[in-house]
PDB file of N, CA and C in Angstrom:
ATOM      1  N   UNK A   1     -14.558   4.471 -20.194  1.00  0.00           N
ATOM      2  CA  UNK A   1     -13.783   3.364 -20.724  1.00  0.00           C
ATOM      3  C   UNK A   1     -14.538   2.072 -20.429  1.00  0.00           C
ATOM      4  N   UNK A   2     -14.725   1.330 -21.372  1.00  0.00           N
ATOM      5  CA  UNK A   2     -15.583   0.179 -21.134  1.00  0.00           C
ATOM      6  C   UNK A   2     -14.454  -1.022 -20.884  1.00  0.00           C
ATOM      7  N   UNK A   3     -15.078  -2.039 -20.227  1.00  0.00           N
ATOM      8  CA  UNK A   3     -14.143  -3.539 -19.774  1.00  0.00           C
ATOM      9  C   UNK A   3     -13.548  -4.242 -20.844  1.00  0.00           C
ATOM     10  N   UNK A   4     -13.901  -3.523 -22.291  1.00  0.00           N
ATOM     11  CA  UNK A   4     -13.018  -4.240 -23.217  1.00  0.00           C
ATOM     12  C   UNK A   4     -11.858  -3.637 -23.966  1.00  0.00           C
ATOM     13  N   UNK A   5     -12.027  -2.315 -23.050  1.00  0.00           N
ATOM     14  CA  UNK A   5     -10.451  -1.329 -23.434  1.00  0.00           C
ATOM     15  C   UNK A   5      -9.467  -1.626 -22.578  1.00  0.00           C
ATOM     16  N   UNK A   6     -10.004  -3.076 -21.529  1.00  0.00           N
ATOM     17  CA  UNK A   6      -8.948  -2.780 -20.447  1.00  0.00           C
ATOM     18  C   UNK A   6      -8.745  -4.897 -20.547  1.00  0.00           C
ATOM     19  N   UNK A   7      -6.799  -4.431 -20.081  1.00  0.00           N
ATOM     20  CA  UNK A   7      -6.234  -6.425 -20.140  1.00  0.00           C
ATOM     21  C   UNK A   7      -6.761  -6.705 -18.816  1.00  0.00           C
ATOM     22  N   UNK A   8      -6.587  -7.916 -19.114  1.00  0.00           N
ATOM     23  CA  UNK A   8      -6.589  -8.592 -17.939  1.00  0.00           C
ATOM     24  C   UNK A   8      -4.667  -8.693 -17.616  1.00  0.00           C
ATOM     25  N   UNK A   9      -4.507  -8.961 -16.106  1.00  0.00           N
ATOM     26  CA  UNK A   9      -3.322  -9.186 -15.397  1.00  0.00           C
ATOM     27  C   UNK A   9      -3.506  -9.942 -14.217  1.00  0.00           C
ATOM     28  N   UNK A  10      -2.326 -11.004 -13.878  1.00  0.00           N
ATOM     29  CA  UNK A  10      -2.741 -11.259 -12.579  1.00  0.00           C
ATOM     30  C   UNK A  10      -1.197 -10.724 -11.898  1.00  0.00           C
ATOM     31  N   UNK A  11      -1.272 -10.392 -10.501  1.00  0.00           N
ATOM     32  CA  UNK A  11      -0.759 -10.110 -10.139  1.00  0.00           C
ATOM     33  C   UNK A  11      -0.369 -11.011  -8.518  1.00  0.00           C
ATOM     34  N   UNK A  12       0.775 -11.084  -7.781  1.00  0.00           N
ATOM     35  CA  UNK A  12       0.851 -11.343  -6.264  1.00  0.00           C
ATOM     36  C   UNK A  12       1.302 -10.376  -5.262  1.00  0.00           C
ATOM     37  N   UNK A  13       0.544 -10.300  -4.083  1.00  0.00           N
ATOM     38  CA  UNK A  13       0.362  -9.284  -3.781  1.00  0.00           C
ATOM     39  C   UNK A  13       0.421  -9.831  -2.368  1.00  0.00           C
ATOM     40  N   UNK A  14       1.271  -9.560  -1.152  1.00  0.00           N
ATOM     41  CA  UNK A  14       1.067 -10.531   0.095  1.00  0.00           C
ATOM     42  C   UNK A  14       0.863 -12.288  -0.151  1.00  0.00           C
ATOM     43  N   UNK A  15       1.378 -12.784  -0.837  1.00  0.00           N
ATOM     44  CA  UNK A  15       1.298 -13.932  -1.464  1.00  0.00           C
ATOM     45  C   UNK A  15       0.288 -14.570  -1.472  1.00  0.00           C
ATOM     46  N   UNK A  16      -0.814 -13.582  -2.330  1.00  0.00           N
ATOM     47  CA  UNK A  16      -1.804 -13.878  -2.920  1.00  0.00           C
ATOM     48  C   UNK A  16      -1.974 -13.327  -4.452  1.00  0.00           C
ATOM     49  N   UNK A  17      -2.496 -13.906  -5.103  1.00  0.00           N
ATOM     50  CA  UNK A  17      -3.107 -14.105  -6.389  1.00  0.00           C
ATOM     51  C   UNK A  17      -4.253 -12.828  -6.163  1.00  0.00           C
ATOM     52  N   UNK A  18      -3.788 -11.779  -7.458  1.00  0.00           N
ATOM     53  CA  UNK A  18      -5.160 -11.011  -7.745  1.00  0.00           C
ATOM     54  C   UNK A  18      -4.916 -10.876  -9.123  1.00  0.00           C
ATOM     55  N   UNK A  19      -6.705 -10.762  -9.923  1.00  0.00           N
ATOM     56  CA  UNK A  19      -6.652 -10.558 -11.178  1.00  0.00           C
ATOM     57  C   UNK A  19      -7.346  -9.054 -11.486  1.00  0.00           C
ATOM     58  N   UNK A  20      -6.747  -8.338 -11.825  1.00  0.00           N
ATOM     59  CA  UNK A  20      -6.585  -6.476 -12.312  1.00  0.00           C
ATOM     60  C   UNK A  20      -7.193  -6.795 -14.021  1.00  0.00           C
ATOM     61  N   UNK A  21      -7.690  -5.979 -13.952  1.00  0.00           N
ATOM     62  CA  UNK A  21      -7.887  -5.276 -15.524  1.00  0.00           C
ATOM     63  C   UNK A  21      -7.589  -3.753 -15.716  1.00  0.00           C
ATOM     64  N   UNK A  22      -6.967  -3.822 -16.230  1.00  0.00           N
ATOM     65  CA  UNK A  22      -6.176  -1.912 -16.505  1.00  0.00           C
ATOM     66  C   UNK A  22      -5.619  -1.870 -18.297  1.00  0.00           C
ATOM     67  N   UNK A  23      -5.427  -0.633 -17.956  1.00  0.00           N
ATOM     68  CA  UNK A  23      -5.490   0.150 -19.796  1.00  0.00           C
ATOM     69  C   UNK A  23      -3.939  -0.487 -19.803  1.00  0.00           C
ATOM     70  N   UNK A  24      -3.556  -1.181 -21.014  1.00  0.00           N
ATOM     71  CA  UNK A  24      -2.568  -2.066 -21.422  1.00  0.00           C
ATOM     72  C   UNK A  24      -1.330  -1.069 -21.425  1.00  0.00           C
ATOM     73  N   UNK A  25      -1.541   0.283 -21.058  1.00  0.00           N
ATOM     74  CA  UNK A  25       0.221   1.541 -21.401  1.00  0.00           C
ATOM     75  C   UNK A  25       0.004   1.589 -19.968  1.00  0.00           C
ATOM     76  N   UNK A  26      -0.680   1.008 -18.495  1.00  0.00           N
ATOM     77  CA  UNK A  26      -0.633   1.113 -17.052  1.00  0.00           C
ATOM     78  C   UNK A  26       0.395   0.276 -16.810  1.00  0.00           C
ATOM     79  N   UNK A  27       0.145  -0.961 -17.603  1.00  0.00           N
ATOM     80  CA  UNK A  27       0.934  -1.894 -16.919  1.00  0.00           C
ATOM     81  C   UNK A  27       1.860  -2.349 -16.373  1.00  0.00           C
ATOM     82  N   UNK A  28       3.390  -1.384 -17.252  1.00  0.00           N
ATOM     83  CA  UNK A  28       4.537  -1.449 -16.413  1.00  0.00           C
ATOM     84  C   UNK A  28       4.389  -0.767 -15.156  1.00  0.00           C
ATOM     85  N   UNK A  29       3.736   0.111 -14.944  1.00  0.00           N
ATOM     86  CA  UNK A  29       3.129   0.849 -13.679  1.00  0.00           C
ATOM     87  C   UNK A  29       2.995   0.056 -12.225  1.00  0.00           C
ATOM     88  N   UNK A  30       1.732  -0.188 -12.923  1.00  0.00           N
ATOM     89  CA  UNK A  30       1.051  -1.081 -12.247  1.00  0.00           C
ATOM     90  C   UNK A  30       1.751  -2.400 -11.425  1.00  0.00           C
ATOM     91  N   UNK A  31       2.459  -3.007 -11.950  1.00  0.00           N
ATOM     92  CA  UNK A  31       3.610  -4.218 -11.859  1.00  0.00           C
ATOM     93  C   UNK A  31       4.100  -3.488 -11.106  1.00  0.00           C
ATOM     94  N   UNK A  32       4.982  -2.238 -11.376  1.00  0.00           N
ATOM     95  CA  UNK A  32       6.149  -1.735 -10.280  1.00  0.00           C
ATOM     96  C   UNK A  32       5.728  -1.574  -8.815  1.00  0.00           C
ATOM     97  N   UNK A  33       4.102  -1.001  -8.898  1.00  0.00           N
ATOM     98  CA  UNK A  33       3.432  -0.096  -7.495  1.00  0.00           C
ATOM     99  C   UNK A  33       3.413  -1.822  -6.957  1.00  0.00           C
ATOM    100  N   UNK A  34       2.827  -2.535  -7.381  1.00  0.00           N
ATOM    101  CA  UNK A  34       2.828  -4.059  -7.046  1.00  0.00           C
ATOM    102  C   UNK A  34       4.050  -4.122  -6.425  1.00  0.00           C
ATOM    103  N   UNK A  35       4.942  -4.382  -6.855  1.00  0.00           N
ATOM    104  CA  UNK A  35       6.528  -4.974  -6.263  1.00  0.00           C
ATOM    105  C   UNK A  35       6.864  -4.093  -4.780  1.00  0.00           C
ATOM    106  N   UNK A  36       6.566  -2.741  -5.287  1.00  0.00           N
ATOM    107  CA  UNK A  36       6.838  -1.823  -4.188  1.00  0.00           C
ATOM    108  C   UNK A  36       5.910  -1.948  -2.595  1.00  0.00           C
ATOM    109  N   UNK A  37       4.788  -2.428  -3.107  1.00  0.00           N
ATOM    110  CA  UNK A  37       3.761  -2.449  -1.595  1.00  0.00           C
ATOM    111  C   UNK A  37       4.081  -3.633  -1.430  1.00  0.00           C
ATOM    112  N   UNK A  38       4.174  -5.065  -2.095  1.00  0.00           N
ATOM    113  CA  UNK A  38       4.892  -6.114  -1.659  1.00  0.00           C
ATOM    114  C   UNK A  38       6.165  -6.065  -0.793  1.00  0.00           C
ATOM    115  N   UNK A  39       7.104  -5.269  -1.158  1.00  0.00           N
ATOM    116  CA  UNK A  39       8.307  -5.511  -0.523  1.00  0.00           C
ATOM    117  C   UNK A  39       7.715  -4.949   0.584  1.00  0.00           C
ATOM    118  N   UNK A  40       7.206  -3.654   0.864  1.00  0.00           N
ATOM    119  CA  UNK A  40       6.873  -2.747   2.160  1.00  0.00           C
ATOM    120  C   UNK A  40       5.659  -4.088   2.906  1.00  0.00           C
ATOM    121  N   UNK A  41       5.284  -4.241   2.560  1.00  0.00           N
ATOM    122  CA  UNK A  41       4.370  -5.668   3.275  1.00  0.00           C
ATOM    123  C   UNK A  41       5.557  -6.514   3.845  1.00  0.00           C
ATOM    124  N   UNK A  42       6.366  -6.898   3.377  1.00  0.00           N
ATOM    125  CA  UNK A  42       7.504  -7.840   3.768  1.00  0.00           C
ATOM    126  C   UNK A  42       8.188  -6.970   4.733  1.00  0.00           C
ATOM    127  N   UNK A  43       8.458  -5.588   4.956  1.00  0.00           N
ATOM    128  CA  UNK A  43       8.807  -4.968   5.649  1.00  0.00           C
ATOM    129  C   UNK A  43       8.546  -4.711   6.823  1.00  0.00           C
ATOM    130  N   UNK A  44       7.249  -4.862   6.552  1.00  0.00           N
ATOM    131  CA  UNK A  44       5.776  -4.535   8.137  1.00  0.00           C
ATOM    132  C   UNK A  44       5.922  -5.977   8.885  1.00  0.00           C
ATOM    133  N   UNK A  45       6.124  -7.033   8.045  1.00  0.00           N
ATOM    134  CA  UNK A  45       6.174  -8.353   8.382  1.00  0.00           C
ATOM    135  C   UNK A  45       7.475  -8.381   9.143  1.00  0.00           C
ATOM    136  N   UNK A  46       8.509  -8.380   8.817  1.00  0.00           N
ATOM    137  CA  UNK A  46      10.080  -8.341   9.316  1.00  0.00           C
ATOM    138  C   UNK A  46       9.758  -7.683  11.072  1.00  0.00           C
ATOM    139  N   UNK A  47       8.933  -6.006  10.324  1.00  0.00           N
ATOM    140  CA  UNK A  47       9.620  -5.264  11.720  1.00  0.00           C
ATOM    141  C   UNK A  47       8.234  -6.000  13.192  1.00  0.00           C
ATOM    142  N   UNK A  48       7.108  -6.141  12.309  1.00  0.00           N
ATOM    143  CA  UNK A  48       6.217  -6.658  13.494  1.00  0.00           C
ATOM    144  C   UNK A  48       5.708  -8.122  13.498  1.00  0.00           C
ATOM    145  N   UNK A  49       6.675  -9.148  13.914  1.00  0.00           N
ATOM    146  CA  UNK A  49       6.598 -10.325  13.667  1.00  0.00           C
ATOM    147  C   UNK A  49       5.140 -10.910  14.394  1.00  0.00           C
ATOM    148  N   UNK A  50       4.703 -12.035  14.103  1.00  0.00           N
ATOM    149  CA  UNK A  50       3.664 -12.309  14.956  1.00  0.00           C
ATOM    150  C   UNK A  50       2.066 -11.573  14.552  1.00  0.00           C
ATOM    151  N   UNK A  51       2.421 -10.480  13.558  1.00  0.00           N
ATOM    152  CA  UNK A  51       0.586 -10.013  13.235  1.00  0.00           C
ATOM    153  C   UNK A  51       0.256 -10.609  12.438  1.00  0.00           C
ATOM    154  N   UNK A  52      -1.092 -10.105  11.781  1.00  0.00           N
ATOM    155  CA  UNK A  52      -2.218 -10.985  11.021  1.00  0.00           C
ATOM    156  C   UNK A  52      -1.418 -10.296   9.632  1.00  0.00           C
ATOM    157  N   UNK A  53      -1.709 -11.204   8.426  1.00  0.00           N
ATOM    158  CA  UNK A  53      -1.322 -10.378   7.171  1.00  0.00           C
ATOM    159  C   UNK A  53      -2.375  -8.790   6.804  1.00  0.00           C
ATOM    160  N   UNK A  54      -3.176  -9.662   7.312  1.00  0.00           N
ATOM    161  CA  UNK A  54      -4.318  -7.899   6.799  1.00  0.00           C
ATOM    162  C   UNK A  54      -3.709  -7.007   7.761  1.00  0.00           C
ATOM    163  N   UNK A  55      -2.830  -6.951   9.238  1.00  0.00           N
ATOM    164  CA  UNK A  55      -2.347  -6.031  10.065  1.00  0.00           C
ATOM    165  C   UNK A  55      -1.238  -5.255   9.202  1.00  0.00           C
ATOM    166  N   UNK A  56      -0.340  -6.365   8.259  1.00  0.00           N
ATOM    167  CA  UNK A  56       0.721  -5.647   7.421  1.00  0.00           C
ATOM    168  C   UNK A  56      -0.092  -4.622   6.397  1.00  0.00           C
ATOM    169  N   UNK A  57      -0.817  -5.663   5.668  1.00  0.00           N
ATOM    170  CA  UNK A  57      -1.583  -4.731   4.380  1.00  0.00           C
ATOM    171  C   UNK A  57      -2.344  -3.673   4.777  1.00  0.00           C
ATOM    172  N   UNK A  58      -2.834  -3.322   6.188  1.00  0.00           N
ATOM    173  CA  UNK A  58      -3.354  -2.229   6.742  1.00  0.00           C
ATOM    174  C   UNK A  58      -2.199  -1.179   7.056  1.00  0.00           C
ATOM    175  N   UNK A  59      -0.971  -1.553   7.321  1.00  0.00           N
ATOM    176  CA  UNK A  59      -0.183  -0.807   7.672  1.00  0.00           C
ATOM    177  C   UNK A  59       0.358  -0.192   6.581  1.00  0.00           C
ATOM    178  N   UNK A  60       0.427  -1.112   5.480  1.00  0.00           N
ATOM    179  CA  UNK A  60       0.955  -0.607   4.127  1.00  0.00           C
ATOM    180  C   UNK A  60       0.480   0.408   3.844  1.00  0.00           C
ATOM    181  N   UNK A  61      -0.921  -0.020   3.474  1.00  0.00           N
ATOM    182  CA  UNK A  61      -2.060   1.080   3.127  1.00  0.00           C
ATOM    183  C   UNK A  61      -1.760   2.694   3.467  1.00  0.00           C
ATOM    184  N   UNK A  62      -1.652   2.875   5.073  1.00  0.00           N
ATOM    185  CA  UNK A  62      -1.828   3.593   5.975  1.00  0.00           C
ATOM    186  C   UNK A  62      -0.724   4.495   5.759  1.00  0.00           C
ATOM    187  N   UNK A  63       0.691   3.859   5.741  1.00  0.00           N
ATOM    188  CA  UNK A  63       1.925   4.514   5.151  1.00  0.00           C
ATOM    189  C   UNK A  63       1.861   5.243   3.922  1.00  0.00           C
ATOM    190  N   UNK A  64       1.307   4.480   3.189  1.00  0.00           N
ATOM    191  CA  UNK A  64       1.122   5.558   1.915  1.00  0.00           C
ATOM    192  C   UNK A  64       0.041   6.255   1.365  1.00  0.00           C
ATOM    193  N   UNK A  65      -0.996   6.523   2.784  1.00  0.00           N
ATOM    194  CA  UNK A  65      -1.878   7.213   1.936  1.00  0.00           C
ATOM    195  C   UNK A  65      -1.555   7.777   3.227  1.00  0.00           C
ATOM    196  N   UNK A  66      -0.268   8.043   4.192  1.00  0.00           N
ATOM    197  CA  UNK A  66       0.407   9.157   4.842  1.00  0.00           C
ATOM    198  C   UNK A  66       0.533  10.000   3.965  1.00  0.00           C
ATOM    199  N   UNK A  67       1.928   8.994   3.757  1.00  0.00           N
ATOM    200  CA  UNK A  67       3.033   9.857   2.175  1.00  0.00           C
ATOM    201  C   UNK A  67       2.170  10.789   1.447  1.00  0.00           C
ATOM    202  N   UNK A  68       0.843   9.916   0.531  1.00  0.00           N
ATOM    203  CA  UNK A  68       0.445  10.952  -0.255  1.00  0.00           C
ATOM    204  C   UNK A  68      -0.366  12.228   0.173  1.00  0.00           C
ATOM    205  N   UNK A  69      -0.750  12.004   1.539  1.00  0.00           N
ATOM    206  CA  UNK A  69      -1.630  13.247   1.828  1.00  0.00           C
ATOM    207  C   UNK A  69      -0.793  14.225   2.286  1.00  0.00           C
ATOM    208  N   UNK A  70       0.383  13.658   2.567  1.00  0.00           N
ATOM    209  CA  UNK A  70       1.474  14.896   3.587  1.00  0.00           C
ATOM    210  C   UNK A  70       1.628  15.630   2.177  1.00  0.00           C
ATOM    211  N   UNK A  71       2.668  14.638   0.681  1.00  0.00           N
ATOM    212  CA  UNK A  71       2.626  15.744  -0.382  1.00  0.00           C
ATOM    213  C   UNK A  71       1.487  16.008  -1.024  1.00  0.00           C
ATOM    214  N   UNK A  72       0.245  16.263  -0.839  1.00  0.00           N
ATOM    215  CA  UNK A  72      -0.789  16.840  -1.407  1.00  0.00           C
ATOM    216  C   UNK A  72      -1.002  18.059  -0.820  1.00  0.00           C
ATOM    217  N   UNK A  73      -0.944  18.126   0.695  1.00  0.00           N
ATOM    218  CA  UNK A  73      -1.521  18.760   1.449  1.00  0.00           C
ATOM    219  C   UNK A  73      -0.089  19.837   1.905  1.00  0.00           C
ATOM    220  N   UNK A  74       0.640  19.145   2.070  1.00  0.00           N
ATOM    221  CA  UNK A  74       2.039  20.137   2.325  1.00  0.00           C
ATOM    222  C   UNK A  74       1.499  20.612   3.798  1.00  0.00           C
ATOM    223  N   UNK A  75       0.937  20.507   4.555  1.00  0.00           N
ATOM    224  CA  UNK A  75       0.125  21.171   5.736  1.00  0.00           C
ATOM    225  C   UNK A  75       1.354  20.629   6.641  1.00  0.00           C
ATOM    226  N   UNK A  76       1.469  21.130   7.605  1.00  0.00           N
ATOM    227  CA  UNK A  76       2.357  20.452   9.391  1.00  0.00           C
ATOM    228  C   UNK A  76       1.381  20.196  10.192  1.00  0.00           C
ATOM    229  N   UNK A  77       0.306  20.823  10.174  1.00  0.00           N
ATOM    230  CA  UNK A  77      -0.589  19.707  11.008  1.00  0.00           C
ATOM    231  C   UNK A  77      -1.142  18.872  10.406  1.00  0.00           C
ATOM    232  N   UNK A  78      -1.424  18.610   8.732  1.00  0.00           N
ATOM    233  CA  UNK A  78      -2.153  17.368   8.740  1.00  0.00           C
ATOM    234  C   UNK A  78      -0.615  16.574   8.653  1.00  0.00           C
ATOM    235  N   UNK A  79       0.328  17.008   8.586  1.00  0.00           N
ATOM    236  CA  UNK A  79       1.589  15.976   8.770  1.00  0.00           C
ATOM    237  C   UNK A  79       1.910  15.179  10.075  1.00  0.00           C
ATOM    238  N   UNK A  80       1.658  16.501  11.228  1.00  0.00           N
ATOM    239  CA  UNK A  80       1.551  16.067  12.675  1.00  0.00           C
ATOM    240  C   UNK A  80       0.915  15.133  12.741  1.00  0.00           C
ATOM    241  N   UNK A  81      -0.459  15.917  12.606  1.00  0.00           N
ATOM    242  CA  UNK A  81      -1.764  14.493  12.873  1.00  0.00           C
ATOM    243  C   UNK A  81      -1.839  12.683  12.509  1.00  0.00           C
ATOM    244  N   UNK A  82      -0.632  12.465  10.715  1.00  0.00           N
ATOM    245  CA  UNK A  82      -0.647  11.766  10.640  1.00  0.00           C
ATOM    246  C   UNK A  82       0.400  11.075  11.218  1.00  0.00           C
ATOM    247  N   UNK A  83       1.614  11.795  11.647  1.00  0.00           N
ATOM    248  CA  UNK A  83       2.653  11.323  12.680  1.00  0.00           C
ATOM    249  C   UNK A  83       2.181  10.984  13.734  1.00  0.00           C
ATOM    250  N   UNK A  84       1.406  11.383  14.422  1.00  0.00           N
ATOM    251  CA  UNK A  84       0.740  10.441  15.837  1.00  0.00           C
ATOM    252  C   UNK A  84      -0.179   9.657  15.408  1.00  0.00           C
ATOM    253  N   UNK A  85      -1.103   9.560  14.419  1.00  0.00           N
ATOM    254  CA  UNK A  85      -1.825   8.780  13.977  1.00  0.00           C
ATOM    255  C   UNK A  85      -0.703   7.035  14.347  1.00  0.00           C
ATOM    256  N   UNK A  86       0.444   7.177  12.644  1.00  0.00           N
ATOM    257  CA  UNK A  86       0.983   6.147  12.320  1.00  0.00           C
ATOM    258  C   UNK A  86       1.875   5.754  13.839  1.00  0.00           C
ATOM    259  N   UNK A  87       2.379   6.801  14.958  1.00  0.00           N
ATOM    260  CA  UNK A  87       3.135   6.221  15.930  1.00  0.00           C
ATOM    261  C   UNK A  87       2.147   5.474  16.778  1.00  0.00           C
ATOM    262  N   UNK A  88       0.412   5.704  17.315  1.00  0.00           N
ATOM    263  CA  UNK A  88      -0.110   4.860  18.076  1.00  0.00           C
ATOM    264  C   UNK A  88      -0.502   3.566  17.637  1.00  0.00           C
ATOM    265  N   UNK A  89      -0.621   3.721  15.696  1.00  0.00           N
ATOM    266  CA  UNK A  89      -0.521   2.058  15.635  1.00  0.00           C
ATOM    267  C   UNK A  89       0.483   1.035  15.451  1.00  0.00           C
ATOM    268  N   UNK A  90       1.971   2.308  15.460  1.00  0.00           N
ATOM    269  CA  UNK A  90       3.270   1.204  16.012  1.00  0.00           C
ATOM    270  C   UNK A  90       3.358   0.754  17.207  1.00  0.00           C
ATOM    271  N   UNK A  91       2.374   1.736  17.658  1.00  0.00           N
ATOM    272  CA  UNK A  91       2.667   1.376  19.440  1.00  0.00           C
ATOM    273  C   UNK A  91       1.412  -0.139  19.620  1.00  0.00           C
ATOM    274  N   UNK A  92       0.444   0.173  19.062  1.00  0.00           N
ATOM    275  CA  UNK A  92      -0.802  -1.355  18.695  1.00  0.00           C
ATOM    276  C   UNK A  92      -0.083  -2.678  18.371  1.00  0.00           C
ATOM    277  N   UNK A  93       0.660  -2.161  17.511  1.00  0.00           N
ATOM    278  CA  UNK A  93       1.037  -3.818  16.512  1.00  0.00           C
ATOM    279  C   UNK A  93       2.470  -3.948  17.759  1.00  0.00           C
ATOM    280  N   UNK A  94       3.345  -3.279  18.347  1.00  0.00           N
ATOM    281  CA  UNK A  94       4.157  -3.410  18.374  1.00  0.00           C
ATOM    282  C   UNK A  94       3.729  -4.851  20.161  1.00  0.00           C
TER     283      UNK A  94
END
């Protein structure tokens, strides 16, 4: 797919400004996954007052590329593993 099959969008994201280019049938998509890691950023923010914003957007990150590896993998230990993973960096930020 070349850069002229794809829109431009801007998006806010941790209340910052980013500009995306994606295939124009992504976009309601795209917007939603936006809103959704925003609010969970606002979430990380709420529960661990006092960190850096990249500490939230790292945490964001981290949460959902839990989520997706636990349902990819369906495994209990890579579920374990990422359950102590995500509890020692609640125990970091906290």
């Amino acid at each position: 797919m070349s850069q002229e099959d794809l829109m431009p969008i801007n998006v806010w994201l941790a209340g910052r400004n980013y500009r995306l280019r994606i295939k124009a049938e992504e976009e309601s998509a795209v917007r939603k996954a936006i809103k959704i890691a925003d609010e969970k950023i606002a979430e990380m923010r709420a529960r661990y007052a006092g960190k850096d914003e990249i500490d939230f957007m790292a945490m964001t990150l981290l949460s959902y590329a839990a989520d997706t590896a636990v349902e990819s993998f369906g495994n209990p230990l890579v579920q374990s593993e990422l359950n102590k993973l995500s509890e020692k960096i609640d125990k970091v930020l906290k």
